[in-house]
Protein backbone atom coordinates (compact mmCIF):
# COMPACT_ATOMS: atom_id res chain seq x y z
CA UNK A 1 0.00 0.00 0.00
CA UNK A 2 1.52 3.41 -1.12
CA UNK A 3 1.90 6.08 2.15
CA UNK A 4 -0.05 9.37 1.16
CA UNK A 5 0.84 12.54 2.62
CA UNK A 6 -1.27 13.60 5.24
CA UNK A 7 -1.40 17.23 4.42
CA UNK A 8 -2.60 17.53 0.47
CA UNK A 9 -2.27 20.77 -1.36
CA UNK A 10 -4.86 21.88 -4.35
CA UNK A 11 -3.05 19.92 -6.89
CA UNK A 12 -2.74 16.32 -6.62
CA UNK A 13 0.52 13.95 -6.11
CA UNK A 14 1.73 11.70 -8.19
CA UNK A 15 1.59 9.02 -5.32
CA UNK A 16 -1.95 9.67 -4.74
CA UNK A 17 -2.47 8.96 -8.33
CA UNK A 18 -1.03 5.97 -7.97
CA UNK A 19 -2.47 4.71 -5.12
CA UNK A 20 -6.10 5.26 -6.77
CA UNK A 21 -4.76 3.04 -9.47
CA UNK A 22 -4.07 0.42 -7.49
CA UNK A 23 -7.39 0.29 -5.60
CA UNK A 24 -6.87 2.42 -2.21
CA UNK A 25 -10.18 3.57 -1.40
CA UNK A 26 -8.45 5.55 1.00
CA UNK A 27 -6.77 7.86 -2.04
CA UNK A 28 -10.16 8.20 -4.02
CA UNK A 29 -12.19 9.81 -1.31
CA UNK A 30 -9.52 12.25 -0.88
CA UNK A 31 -9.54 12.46 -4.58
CA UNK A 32 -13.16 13.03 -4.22
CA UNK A 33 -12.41 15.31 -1.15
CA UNK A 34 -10.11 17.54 -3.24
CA UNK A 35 -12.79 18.23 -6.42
CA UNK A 36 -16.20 17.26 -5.80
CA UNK A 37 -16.95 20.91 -5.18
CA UNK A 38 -15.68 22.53 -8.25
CA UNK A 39 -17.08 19.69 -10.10
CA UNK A 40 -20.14 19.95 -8.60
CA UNK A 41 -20.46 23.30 -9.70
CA UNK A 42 -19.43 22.88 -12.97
CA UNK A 43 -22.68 20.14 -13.21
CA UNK A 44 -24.95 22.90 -11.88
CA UNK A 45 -23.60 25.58 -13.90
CA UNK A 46 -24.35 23.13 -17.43
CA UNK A 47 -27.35 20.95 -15.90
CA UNK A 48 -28.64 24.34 -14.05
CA UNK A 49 -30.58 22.19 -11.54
CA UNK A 50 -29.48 20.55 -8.26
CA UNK A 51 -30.28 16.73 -9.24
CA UNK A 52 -28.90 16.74 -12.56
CA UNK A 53 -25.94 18.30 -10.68
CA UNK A 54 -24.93 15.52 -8.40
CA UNK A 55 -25.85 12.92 -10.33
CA UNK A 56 -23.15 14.32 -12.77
CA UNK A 57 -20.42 14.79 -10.01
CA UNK A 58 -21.41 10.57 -9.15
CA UNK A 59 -20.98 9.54 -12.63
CA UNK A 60 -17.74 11.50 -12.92
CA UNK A 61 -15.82 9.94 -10.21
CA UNK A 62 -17.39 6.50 -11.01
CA UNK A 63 -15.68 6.75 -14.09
CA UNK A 64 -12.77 8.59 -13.39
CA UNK A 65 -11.95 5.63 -11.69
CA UNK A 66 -12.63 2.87 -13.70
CA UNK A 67 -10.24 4.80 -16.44
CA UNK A 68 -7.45 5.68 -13.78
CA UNK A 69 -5.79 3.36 -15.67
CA UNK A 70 -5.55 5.85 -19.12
CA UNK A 71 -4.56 8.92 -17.02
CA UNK A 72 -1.03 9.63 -18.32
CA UNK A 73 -0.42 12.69 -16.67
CA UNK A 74 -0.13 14.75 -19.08
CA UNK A 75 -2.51 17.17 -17.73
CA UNK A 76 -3.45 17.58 -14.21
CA UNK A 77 -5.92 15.20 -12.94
CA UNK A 78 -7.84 17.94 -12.70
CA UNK A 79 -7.87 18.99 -16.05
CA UNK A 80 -8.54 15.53 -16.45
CA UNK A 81 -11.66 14.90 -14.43
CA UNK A 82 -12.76 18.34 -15.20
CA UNK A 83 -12.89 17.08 -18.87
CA UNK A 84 -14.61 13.49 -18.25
CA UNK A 85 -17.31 15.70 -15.95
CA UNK A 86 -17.58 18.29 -19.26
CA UNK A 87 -18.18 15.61 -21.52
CA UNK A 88 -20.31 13.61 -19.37
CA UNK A 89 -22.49 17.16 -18.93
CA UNK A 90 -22.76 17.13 -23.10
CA UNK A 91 -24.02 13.81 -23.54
CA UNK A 92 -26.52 14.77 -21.11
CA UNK A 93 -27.24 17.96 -22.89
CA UNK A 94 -27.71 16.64 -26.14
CA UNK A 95 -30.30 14.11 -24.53
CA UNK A 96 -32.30 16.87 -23.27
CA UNK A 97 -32.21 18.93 -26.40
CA UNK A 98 -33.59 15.97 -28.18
CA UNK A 99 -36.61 16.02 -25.61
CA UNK A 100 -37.46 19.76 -26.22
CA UNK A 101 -36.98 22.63 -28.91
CA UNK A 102 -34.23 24.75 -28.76
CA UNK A 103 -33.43 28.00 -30.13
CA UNK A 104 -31.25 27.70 -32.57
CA UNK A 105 -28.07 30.06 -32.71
CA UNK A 106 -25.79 28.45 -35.30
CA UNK A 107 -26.90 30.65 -38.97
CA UNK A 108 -23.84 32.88 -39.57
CA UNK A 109 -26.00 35.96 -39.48
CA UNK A 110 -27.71 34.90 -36.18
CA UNK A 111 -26.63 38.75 -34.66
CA UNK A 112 -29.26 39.62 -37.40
CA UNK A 113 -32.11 37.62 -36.29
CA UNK A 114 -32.35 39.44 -33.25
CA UNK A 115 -33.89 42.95 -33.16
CA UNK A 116 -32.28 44.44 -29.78
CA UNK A 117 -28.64 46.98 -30.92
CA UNK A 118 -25.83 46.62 -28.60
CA UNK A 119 -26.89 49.89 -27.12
CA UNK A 120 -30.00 48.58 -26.05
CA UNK A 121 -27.96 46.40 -23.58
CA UNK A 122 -28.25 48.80 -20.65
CA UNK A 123 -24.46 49.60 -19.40
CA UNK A 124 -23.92 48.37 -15.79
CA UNK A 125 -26.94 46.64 -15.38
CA UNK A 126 -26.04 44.99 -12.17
CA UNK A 127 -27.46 48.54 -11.12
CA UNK A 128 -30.32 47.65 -13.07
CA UNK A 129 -31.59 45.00 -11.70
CA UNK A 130 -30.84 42.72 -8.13
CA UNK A 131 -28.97 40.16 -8.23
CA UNK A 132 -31.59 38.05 -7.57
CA UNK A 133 -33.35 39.05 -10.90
CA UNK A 134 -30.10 38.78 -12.72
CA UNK A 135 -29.71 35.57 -12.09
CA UNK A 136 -33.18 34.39 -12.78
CA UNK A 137 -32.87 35.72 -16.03
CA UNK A 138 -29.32 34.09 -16.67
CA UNK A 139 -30.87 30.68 -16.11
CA UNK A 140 -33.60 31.08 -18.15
CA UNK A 141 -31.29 32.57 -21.03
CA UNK A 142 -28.76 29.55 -20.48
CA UNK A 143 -31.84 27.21 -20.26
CA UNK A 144 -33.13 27.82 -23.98
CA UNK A 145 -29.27 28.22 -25.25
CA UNK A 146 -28.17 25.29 -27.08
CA UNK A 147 -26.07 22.97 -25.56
CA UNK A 148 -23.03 23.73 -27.43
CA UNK A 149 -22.61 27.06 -27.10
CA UNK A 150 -23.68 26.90 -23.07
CA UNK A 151 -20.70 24.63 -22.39
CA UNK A 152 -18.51 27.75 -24.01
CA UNK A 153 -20.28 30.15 -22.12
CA UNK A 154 -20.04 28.12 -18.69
CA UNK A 155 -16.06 27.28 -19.03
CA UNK A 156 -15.25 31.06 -20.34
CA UNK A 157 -17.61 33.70 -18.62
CA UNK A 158 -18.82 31.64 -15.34
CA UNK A 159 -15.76 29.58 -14.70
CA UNK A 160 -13.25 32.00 -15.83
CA UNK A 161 -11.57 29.63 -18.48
CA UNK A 162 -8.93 31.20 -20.55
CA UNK A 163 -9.86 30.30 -24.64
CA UNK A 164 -6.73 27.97 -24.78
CA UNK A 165 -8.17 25.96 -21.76
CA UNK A 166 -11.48 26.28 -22.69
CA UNK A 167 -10.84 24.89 -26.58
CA UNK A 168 -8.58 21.80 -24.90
CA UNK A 169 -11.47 21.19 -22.52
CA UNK A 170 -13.77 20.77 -25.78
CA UNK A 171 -11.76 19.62 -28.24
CA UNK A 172 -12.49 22.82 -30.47
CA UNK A 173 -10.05 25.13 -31.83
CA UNK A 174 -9.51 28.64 -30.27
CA UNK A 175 -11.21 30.60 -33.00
CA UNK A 176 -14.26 28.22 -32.53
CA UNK A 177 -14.73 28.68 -29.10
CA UNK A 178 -14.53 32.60 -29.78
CA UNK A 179 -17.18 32.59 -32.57
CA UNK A 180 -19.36 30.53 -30.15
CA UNK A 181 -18.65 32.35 -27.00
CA UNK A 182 -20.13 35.58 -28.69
CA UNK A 183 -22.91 34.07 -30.71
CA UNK A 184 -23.67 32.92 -26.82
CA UNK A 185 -23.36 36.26 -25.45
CA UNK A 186 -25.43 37.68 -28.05
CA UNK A 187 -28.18 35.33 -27.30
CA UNK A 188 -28.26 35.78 -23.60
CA UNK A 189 -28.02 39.44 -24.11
CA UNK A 190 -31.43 39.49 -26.56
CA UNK A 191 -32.96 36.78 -23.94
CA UNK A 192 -32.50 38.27 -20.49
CA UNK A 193 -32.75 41.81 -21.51
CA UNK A 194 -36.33 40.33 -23.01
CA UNK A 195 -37.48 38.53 -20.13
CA UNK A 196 -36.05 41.26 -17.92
CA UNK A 197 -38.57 43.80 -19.20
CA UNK A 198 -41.23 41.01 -19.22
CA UNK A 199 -40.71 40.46 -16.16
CA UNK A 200 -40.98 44.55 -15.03
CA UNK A 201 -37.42 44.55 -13.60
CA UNK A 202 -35.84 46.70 -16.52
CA UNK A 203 -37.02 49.80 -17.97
């Protein structure tokens, strides 16, 4: 049985890795200690419901582990699990989008097929609105976005994802995940600044 340090830092060591290869259960619940919250968050951020969000972080670590085994290190296991849990988050996507109609987002003159300017976007609107509101209208936006340009959305503007990371995460290239990030950003920005005045919150 491999010793593990006692004290682990954010990052994970290489005999902890090891360890979970060779069956401690010990070394995966500190595994699962040491990401189950970010990856739970990522599953509510793309599922954007509490359910659907742990049953994602489950399946993730379920099999993270029974593919320890192809885990070269290449990457950080984070990177690693982060991009199991992404792609596990898609498949579940496209299921859903399959269940209901989507709007669709992916004509090359979609910033046409919206009426609202860029200057109808009122500037600092988290003085608009609470932030409450805002993020009512976020998740209704982000619930009607298709699923591939949510994921872009999620990694870059909620989890702070630099493009590089974010196009190695989902296997795109840089200049796709830019096209789709603002195709996504000019969706949510027609959507919530609709349902915002719907709703009476913006004037």
């Amino acid at each position: 049985m491999h010793q593990i340090k006692r004290e682990l830092t954010s990052e994970e060591t290489p005999e902890l890795i090891q360890a979970t290869r060779d069956g401690d259960r010990k070394a995966q619940s500190q595994l699962v200690t040491m990401y189950s919250a970010r990856i739970y968050n990522l599953g509510l951020r793309m599922m954007r419901n509490n359910e659907d969000a742990e049953d994602l972080l489950q399946e993730t670590f379920i099999k993270a582990f029974q593919k320890i085994d192809t885990f070269k290190g290449k990457s950080s296991f984070y990177t690693w699990i982060y991009r199991i849990g992404v792609n596990i988050a898609l498949g579940k996507l496209r299921k859903q989008s399959r269940m209901k109609i989507s709007y669709s987002i992916q004509e090359p003159d979609f910033e046409n097929l919206h009426g609202l300017d860029m200057s109808d976007w009122p500037e600092y609107i988290e003085t608009k609105v609470t932030d409450d509101e805002f993020k009512i209208a976020l998740k209704v936006g982000l619930d009607d976005l298709d699923e591939k340009y949510r994921s872009v959305f999620v990694l870059r503007d909620l989890e702070g994802m630099s493009t590089a990371k974010t196009a190695e995460m989902l296997e795109l290239s840089e200049s796709n995940v830019k096209v789709r990030l603002m195709r996504a950003r000019l969706f949510l920005r027609d959507s919530m600044s609709a349902f915002l005045k719907r709703e009476g919150w913006l004037v």
